[in-house]
N, C-alpha and C. Protein backbone atom coordinates (compact mmCIF):
# COMPACT_ATOMS: atom_id res chain seq x y z
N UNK A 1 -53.62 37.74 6.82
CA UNK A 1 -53.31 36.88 7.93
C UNK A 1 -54.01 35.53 7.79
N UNK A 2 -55.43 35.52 7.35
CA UNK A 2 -56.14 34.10 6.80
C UNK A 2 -55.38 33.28 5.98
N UNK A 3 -54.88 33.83 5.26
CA UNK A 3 -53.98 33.09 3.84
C UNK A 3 -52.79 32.17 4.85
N UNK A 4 -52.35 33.19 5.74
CA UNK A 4 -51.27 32.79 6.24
C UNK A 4 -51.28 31.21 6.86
N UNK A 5 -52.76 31.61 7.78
CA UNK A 5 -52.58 30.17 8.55
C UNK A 5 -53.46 29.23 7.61
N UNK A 6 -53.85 29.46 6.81
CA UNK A 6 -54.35 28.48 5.54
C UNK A 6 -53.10 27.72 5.18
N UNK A 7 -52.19 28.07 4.53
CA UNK A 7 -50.94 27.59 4.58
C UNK A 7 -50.21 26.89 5.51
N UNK A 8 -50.44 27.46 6.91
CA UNK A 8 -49.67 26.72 7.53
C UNK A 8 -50.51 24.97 8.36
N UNK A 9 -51.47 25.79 8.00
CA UNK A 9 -52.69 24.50 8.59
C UNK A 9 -52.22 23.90 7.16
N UNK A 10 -52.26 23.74 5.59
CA UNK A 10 -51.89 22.53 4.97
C UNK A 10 -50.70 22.03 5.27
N UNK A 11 -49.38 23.21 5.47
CA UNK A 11 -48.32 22.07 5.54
C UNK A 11 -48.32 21.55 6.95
N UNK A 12 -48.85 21.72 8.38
CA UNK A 12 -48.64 21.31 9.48
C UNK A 12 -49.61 19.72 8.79
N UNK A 13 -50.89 19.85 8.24
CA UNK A 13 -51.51 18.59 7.99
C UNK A 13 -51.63 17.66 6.87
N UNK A 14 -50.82 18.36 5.50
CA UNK A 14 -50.87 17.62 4.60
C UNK A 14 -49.20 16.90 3.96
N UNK A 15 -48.58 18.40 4.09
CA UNK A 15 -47.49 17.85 3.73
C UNK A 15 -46.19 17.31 5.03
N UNK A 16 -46.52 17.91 6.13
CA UNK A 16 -45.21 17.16 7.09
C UNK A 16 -45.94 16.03 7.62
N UNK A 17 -46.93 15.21 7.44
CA UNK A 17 -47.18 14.08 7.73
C UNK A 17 -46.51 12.79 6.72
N UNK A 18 -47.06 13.86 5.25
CA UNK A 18 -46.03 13.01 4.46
C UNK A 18 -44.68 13.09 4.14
N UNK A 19 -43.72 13.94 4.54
CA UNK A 19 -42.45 13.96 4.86
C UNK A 19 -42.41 12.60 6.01
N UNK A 20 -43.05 12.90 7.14
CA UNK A 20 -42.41 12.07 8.49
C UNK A 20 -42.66 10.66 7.94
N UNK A 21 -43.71 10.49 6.90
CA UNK A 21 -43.73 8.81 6.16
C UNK A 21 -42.58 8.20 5.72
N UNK A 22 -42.33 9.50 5.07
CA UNK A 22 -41.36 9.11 4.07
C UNK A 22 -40.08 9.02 4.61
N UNK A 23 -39.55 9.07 6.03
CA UNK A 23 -38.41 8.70 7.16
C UNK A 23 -38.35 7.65 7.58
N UNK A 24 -39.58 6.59 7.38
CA UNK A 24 -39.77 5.48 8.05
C UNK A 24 -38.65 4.36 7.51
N UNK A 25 -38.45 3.57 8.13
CA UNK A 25 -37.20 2.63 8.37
C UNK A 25 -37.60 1.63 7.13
N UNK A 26 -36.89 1.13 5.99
CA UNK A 26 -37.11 0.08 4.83
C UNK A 26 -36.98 -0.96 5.40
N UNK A 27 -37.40 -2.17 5.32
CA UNK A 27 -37.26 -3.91 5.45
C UNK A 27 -35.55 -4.22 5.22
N UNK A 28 -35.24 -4.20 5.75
CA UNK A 28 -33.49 -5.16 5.49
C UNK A 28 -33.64 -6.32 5.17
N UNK A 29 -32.87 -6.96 3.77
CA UNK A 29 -33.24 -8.25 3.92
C UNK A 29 -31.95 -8.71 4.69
N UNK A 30 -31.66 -10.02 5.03
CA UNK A 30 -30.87 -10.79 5.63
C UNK A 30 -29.54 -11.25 5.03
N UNK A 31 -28.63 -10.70 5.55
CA UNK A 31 -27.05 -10.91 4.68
C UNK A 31 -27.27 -12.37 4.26
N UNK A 32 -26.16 -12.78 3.47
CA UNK A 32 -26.55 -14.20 2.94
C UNK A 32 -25.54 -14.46 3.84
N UNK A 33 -25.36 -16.30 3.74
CA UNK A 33 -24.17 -16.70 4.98
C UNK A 33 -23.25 -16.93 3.93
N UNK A 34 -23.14 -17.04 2.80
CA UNK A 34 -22.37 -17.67 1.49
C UNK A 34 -21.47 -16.33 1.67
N UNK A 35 -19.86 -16.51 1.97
CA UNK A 35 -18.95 -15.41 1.49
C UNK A 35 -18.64 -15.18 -0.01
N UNK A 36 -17.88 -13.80 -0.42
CA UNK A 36 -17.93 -13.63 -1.47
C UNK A 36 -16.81 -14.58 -2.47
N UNK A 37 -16.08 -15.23 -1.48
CA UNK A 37 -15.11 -15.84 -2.08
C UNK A 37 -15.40 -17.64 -2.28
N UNK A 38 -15.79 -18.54 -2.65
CA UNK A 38 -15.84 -19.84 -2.54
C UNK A 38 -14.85 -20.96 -3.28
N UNK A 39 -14.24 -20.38 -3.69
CA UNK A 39 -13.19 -21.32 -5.08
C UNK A 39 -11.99 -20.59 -4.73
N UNK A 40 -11.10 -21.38 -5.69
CA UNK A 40 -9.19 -20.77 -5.79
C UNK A 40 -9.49 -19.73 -6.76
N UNK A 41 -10.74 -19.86 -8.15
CA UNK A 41 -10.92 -18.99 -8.87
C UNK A 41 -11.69 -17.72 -7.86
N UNK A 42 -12.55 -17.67 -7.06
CA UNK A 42 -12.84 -16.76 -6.24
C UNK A 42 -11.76 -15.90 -5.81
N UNK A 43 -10.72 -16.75 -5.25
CA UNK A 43 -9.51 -15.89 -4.45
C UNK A 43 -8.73 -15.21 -5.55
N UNK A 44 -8.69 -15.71 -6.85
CA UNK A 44 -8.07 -15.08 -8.16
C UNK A 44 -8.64 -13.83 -8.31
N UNK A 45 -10.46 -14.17 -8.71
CA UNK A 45 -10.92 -12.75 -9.19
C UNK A 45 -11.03 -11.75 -7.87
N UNK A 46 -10.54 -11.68 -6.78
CA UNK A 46 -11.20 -11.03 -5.18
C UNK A 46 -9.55 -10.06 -5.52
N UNK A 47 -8.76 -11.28 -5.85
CA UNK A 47 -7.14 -10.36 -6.01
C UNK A 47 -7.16 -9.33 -6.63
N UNK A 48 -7.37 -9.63 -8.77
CA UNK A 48 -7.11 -9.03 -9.39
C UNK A 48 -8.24 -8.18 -9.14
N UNK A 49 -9.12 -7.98 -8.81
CA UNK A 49 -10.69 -6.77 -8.65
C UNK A 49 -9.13 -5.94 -7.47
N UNK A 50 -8.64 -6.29 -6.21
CA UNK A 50 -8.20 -5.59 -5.25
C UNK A 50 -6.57 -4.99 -6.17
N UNK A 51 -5.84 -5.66 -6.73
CA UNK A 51 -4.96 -5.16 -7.34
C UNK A 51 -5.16 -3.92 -8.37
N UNK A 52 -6.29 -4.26 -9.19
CA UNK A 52 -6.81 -3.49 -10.38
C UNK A 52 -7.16 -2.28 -9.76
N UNK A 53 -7.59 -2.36 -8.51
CA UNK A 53 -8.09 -0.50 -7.96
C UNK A 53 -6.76 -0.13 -7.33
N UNK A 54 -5.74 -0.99 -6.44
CA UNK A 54 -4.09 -0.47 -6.47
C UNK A 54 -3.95 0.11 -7.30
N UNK A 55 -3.64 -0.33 -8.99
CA UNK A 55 -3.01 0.16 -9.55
C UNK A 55 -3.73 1.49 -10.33
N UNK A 56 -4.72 1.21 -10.15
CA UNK A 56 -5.55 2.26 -10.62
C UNK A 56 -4.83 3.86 -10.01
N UNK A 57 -4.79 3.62 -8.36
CA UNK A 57 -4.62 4.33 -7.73
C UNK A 57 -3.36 4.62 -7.61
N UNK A 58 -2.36 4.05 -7.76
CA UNK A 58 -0.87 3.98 -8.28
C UNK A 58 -0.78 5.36 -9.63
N UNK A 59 -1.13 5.03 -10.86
CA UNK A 59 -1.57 5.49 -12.11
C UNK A 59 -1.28 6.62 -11.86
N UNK A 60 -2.55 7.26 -10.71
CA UNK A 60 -3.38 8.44 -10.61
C UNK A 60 -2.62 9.19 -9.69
N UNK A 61 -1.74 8.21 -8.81
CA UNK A 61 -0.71 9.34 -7.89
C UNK A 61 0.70 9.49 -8.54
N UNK A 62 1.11 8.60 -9.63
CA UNK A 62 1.96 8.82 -10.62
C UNK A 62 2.17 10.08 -11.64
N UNK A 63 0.95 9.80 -11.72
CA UNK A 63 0.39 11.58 -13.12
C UNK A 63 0.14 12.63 -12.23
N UNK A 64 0.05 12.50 -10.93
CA UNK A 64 0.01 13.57 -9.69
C UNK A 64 1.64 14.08 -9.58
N UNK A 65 2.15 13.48 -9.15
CA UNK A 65 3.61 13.41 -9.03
C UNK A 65 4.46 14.22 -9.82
N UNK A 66 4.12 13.33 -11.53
CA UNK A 66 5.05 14.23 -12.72
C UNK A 66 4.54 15.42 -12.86
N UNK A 67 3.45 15.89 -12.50
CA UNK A 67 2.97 17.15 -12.91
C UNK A 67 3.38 18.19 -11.43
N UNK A 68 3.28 17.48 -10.52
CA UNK A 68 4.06 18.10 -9.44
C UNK A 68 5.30 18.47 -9.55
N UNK A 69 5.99 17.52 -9.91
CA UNK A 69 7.59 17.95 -10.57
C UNK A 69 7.74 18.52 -11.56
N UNK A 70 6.73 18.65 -12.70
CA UNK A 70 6.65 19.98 -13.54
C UNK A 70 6.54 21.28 -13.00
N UNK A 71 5.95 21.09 -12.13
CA UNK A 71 5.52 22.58 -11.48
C UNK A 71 6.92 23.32 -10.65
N UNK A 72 7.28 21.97 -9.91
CA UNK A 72 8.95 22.79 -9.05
C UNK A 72 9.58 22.75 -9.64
N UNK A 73 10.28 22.42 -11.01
CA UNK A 73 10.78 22.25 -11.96
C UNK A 73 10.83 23.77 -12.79
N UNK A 74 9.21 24.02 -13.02
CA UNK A 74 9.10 25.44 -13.68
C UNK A 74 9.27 26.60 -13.22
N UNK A 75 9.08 26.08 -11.71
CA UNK A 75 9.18 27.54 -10.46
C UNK A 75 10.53 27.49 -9.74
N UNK A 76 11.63 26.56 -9.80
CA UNK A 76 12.97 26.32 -9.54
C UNK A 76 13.63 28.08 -9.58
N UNK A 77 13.31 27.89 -10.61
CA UNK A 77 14.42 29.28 -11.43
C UNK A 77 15.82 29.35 -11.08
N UNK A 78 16.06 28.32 -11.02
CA UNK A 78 17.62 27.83 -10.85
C UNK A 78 17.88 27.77 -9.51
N UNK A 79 16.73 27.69 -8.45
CA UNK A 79 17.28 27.43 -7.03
C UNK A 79 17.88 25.26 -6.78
N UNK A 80 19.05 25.55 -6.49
CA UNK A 80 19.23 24.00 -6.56
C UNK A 80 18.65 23.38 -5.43
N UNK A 81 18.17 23.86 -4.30
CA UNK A 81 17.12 23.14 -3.44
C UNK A 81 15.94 22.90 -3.97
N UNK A 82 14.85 23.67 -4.80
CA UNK A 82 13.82 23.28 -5.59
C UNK A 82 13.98 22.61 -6.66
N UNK A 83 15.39 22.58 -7.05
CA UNK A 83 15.23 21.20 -8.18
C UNK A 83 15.67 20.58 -7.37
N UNK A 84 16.64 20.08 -6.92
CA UNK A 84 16.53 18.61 -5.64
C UNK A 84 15.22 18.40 -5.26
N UNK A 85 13.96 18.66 -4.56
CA UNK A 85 12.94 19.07 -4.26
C UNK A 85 12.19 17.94 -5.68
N UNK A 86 12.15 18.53 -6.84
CA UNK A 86 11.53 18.56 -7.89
C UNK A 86 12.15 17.14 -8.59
N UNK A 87 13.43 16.92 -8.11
CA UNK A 87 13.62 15.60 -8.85
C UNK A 87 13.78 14.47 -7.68
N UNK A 88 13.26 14.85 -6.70
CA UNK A 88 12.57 13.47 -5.76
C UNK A 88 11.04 13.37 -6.02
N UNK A 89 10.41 14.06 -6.32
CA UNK A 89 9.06 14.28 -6.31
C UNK A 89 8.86 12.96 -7.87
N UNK A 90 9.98 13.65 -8.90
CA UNK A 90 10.19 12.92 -10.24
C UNK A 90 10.34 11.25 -9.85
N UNK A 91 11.38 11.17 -8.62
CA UNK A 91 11.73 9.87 -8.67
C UNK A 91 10.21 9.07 -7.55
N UNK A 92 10.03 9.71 -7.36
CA UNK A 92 8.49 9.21 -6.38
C UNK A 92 7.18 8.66 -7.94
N UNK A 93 7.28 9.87 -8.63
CA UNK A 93 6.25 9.04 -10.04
C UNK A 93 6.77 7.78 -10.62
N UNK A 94 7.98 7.86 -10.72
CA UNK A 94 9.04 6.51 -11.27
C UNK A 94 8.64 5.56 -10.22
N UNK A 95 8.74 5.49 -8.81
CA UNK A 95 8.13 4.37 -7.91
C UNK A 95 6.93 3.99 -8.02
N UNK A 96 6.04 5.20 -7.57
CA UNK A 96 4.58 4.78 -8.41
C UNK A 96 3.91 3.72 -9.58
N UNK A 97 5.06 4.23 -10.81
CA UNK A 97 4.77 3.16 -12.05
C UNK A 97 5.13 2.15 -11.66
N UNK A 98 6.38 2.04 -11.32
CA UNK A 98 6.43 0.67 -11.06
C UNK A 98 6.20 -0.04 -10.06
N UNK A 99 5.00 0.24 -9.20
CA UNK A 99 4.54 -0.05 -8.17
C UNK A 99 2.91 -0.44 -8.81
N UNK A 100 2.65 0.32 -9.75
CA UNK A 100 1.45 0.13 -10.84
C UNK A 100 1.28 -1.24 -11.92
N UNK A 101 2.65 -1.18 -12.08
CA UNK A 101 3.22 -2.50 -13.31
C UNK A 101 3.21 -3.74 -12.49
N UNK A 102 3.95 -3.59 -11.16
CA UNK A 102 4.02 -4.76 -10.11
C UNK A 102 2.19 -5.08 -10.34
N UNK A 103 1.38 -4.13 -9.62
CA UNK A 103 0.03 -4.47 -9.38
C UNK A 103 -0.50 -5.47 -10.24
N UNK A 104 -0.28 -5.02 -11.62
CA UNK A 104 -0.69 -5.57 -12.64
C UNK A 104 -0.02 -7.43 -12.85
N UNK A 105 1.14 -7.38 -12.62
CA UNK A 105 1.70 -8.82 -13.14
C UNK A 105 1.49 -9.63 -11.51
N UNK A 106 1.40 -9.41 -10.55
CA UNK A 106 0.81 -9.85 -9.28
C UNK A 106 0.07 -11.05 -9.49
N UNK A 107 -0.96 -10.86 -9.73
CA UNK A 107 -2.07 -11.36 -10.38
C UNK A 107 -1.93 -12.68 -11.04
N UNK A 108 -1.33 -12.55 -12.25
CA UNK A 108 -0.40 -13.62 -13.00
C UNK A 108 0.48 -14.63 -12.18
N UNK A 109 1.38 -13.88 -10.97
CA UNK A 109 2.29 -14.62 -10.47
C UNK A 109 1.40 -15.42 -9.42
N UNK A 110 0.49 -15.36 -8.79
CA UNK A 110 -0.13 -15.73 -7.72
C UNK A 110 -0.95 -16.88 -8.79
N UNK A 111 -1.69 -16.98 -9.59
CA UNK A 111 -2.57 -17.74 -10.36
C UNK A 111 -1.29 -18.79 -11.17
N UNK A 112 -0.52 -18.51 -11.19
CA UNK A 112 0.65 -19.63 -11.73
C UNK A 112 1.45 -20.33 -10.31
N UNK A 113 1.39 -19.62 -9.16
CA UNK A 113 1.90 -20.23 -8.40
C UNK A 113 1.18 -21.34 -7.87
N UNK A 114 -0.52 -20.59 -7.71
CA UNK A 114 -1.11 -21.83 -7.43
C UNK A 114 -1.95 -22.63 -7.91
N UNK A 115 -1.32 -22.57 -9.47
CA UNK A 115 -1.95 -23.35 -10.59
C UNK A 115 -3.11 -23.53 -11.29
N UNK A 116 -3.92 -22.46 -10.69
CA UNK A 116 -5.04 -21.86 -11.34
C UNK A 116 -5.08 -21.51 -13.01
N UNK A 117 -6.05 -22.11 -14.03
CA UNK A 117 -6.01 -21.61 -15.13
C UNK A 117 -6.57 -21.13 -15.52
């Protein structure tokens, strides 16, 4: 029973004092007032950084898609509602890409429109 409250007398005084330290609130420094954008080249790179994770994400629900339509495709077994089913799912990855390809040439069209080089 000694052992016991030996133990509990260190962690009540050694170690949960230094836990409750270690909760204490860090210094924030002060947002800057400068936005992230200041130039036409700013609004270029703010695009293609926001397009580039579109299409990223385009890509990734594209290769979701065809493999989805592999799957109703394989499990069909000749029901013609699961391939109808399976070849909208197909034509949804086909939108995707080219909803991915758009992302990509975006970019280009906006920096030529407004003459950015």
């Amino acid at each position: 029973m000694k052992n016991y409250i030996k133990k509990l007398a260190f962690v009540a005084g050694v170690i949960a004092p230094t836990l409750a330290a270690a909760q204490l609130p860090q210094p924030v420094n002060p947002p800057s007032t400068a936005g992230p954008v200041t130039s036409v080249g700013g609004i270029l790179g703010l695009l293609n950084t926001i397009l580039t994770w579109v299409a990223y994400i385009f890509w990734i629900a594209a290769a979701a898609f065809i493999f989805y339509a592999a799957f109703l495709y394989l499990t069909a077994a000749g029901d013609p509602e699961k391939v109808k089913k399976a070849s909208h799912q197909f034509l949804y990855a086909v939108v995707a890409i080219v909803v991915g390809l758009m992302a990509y040439g975006l970019p280009l069209l906006v920096q030529n429109f407004l003459g950015g080089h």
